[in-house]
C-alpha atoms as a PDB file:
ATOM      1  CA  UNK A   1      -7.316   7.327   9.026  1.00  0.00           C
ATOM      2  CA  UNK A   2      -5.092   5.978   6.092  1.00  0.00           C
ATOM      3  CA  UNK A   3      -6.889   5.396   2.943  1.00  0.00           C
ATOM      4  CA  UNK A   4      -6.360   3.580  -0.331  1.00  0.00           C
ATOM      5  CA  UNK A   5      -5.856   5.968  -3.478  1.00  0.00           C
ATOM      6  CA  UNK A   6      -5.622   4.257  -7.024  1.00  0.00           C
ATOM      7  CA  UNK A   7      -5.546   6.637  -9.773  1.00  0.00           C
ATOM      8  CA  UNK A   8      -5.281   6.342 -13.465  1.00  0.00           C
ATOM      9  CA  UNK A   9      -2.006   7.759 -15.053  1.00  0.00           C
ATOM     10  CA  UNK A  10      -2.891   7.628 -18.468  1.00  0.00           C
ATOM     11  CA  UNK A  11      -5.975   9.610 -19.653  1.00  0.00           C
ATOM     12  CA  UNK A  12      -8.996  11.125 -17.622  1.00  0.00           C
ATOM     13  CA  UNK A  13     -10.233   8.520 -15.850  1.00  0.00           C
ATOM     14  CA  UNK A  14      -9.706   8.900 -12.527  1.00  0.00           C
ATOM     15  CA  UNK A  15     -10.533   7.033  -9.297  1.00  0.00           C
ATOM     16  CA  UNK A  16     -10.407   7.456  -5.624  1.00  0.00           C
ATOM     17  CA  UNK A  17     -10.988   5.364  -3.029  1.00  0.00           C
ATOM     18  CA  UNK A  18     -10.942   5.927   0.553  1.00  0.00           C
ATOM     19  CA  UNK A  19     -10.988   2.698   2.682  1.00  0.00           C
ATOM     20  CA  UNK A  20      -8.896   1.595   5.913  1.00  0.00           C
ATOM     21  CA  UNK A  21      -5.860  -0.437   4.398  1.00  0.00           C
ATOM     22  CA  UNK A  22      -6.730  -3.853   4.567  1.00  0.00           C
ATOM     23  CA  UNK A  23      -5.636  -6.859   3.100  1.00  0.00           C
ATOM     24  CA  UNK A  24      -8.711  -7.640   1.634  1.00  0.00           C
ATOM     25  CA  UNK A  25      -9.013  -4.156  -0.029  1.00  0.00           C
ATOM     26  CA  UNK A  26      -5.833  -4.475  -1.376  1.00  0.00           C
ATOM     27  CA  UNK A  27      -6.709  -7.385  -3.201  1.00  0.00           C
ATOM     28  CA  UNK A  28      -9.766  -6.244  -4.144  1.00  0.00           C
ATOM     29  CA  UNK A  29      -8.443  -2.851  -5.694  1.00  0.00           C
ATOM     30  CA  UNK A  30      -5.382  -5.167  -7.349  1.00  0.00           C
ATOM     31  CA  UNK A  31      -8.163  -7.148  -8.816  1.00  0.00           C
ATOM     32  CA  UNK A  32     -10.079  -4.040 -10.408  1.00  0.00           C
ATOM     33  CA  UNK A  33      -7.125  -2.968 -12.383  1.00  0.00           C
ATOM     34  CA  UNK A  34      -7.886  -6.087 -14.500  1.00  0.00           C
ATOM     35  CA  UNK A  35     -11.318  -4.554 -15.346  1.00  0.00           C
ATOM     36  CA  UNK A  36      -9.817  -1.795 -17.353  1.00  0.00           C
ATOM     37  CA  UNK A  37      -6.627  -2.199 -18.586  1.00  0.00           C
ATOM     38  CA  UNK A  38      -4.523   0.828 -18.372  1.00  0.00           C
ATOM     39  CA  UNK A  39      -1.761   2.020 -16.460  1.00  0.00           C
ATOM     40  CA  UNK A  40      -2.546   2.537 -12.459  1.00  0.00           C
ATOM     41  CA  UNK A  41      -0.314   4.016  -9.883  1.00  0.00           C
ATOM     42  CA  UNK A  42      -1.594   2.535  -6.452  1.00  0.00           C
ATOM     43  CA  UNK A  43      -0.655   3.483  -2.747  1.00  0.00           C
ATOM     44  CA  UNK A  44      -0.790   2.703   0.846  1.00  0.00           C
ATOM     45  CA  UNK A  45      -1.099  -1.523  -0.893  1.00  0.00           C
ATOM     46  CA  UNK A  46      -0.002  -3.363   2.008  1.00  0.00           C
ATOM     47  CA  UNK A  47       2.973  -6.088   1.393  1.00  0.00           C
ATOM     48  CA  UNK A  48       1.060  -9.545   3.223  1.00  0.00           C
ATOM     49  CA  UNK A  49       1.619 -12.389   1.681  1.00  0.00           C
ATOM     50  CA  UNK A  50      -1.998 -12.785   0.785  1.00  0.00           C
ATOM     51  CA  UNK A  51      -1.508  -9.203  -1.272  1.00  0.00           C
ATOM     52  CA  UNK A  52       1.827 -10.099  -2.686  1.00  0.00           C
ATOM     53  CA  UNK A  53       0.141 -13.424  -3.789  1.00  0.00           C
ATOM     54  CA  UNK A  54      -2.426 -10.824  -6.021  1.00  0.00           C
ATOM     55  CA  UNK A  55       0.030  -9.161  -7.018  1.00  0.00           C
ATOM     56  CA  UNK A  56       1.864 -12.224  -8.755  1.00  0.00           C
ATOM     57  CA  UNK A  57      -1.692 -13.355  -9.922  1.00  0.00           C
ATOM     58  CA  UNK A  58      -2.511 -10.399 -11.857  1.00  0.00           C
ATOM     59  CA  UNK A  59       1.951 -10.022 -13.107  1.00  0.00           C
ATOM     60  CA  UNK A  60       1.058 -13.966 -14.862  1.00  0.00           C
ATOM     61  CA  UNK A  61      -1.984 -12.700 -16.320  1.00  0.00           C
ATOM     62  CA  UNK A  62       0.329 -10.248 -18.131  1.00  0.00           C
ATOM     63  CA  UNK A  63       0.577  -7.200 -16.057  1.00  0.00           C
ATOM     64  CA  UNK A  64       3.582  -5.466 -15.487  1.00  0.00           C
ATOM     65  CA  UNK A  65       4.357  -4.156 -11.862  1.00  0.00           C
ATOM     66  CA  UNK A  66       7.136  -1.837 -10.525  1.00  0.00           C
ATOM     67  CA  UNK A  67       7.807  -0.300  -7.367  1.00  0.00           C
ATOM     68  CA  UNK A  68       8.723   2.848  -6.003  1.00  0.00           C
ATOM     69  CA  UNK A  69       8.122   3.323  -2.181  1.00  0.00           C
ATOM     70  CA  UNK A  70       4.720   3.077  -1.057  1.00  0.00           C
ATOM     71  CA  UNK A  71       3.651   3.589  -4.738  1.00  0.00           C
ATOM     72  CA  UNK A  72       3.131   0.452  -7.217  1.00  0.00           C
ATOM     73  CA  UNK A  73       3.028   1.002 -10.527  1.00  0.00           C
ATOM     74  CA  UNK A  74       0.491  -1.689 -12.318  1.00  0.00           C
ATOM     75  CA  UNK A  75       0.201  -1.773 -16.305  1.00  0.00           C
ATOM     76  CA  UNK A  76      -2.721  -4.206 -17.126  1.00  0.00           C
ATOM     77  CA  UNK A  77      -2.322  -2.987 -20.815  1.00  0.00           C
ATOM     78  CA  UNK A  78      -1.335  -5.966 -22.397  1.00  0.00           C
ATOM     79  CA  UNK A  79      -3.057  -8.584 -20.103  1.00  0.00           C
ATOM     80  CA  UNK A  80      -4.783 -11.548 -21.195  1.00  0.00           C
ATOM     81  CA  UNK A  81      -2.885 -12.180 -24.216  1.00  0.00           C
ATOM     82  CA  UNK A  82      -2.267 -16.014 -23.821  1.00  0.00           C
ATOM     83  CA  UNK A  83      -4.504 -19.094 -24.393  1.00  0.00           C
ATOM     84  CA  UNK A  84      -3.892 -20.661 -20.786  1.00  0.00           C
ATOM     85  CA  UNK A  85      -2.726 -19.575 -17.526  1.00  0.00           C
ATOM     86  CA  UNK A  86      -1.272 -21.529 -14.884  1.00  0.00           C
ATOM     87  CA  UNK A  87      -1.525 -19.170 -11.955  1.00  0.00           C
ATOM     88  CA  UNK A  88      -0.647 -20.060  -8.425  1.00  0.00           C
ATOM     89  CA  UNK A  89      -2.692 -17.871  -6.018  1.00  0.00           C
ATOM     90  CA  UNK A  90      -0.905 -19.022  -3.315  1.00  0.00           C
END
């Protein structure tokens, strides 16, 4: 079985999840790197357009996203730093 693990790169907090890959986990898990902004490295984040969608939701609230492989790279540090958002969640 495949499973999801997000951990944070930064400081001691770490978390693991272990889930089947899913489209609605990966949203989920792209959506709880807005609760604590820091600096996540995420795998095995499927590339639907329903997750690639989250992905550009959570890149116009500010975070910054890179990718290498099956690894994405998610830095919700500076998020939220605008008045208004016009976000398309497609």
């Amino acid at each position: 079985m495949e499973t999801f693990e997000v951990s944070n790169c930064i400081d001691t907090f770490d978390l693991s999840i272990r889930s089947n890959p899913s489209k609605s986990d990966s949203q989920r898990i792209l959506v709880a790197t807005l609760l604590k902004p820091n600096l996540y490295q995420l795998k095995n984040v499927g590339k639907s357009a329903d997750e690639l969608a989250a992905l550009s939701t959570i890149e116009t609230l500010g975070a910054l996203i890179k990718t290498n492989g099956d690894c994405i790279f998610v830095d919700t540090q500076n998020i939220f730093q605008k008045e208004k958002y016009h976000i398309n969640i497609g």
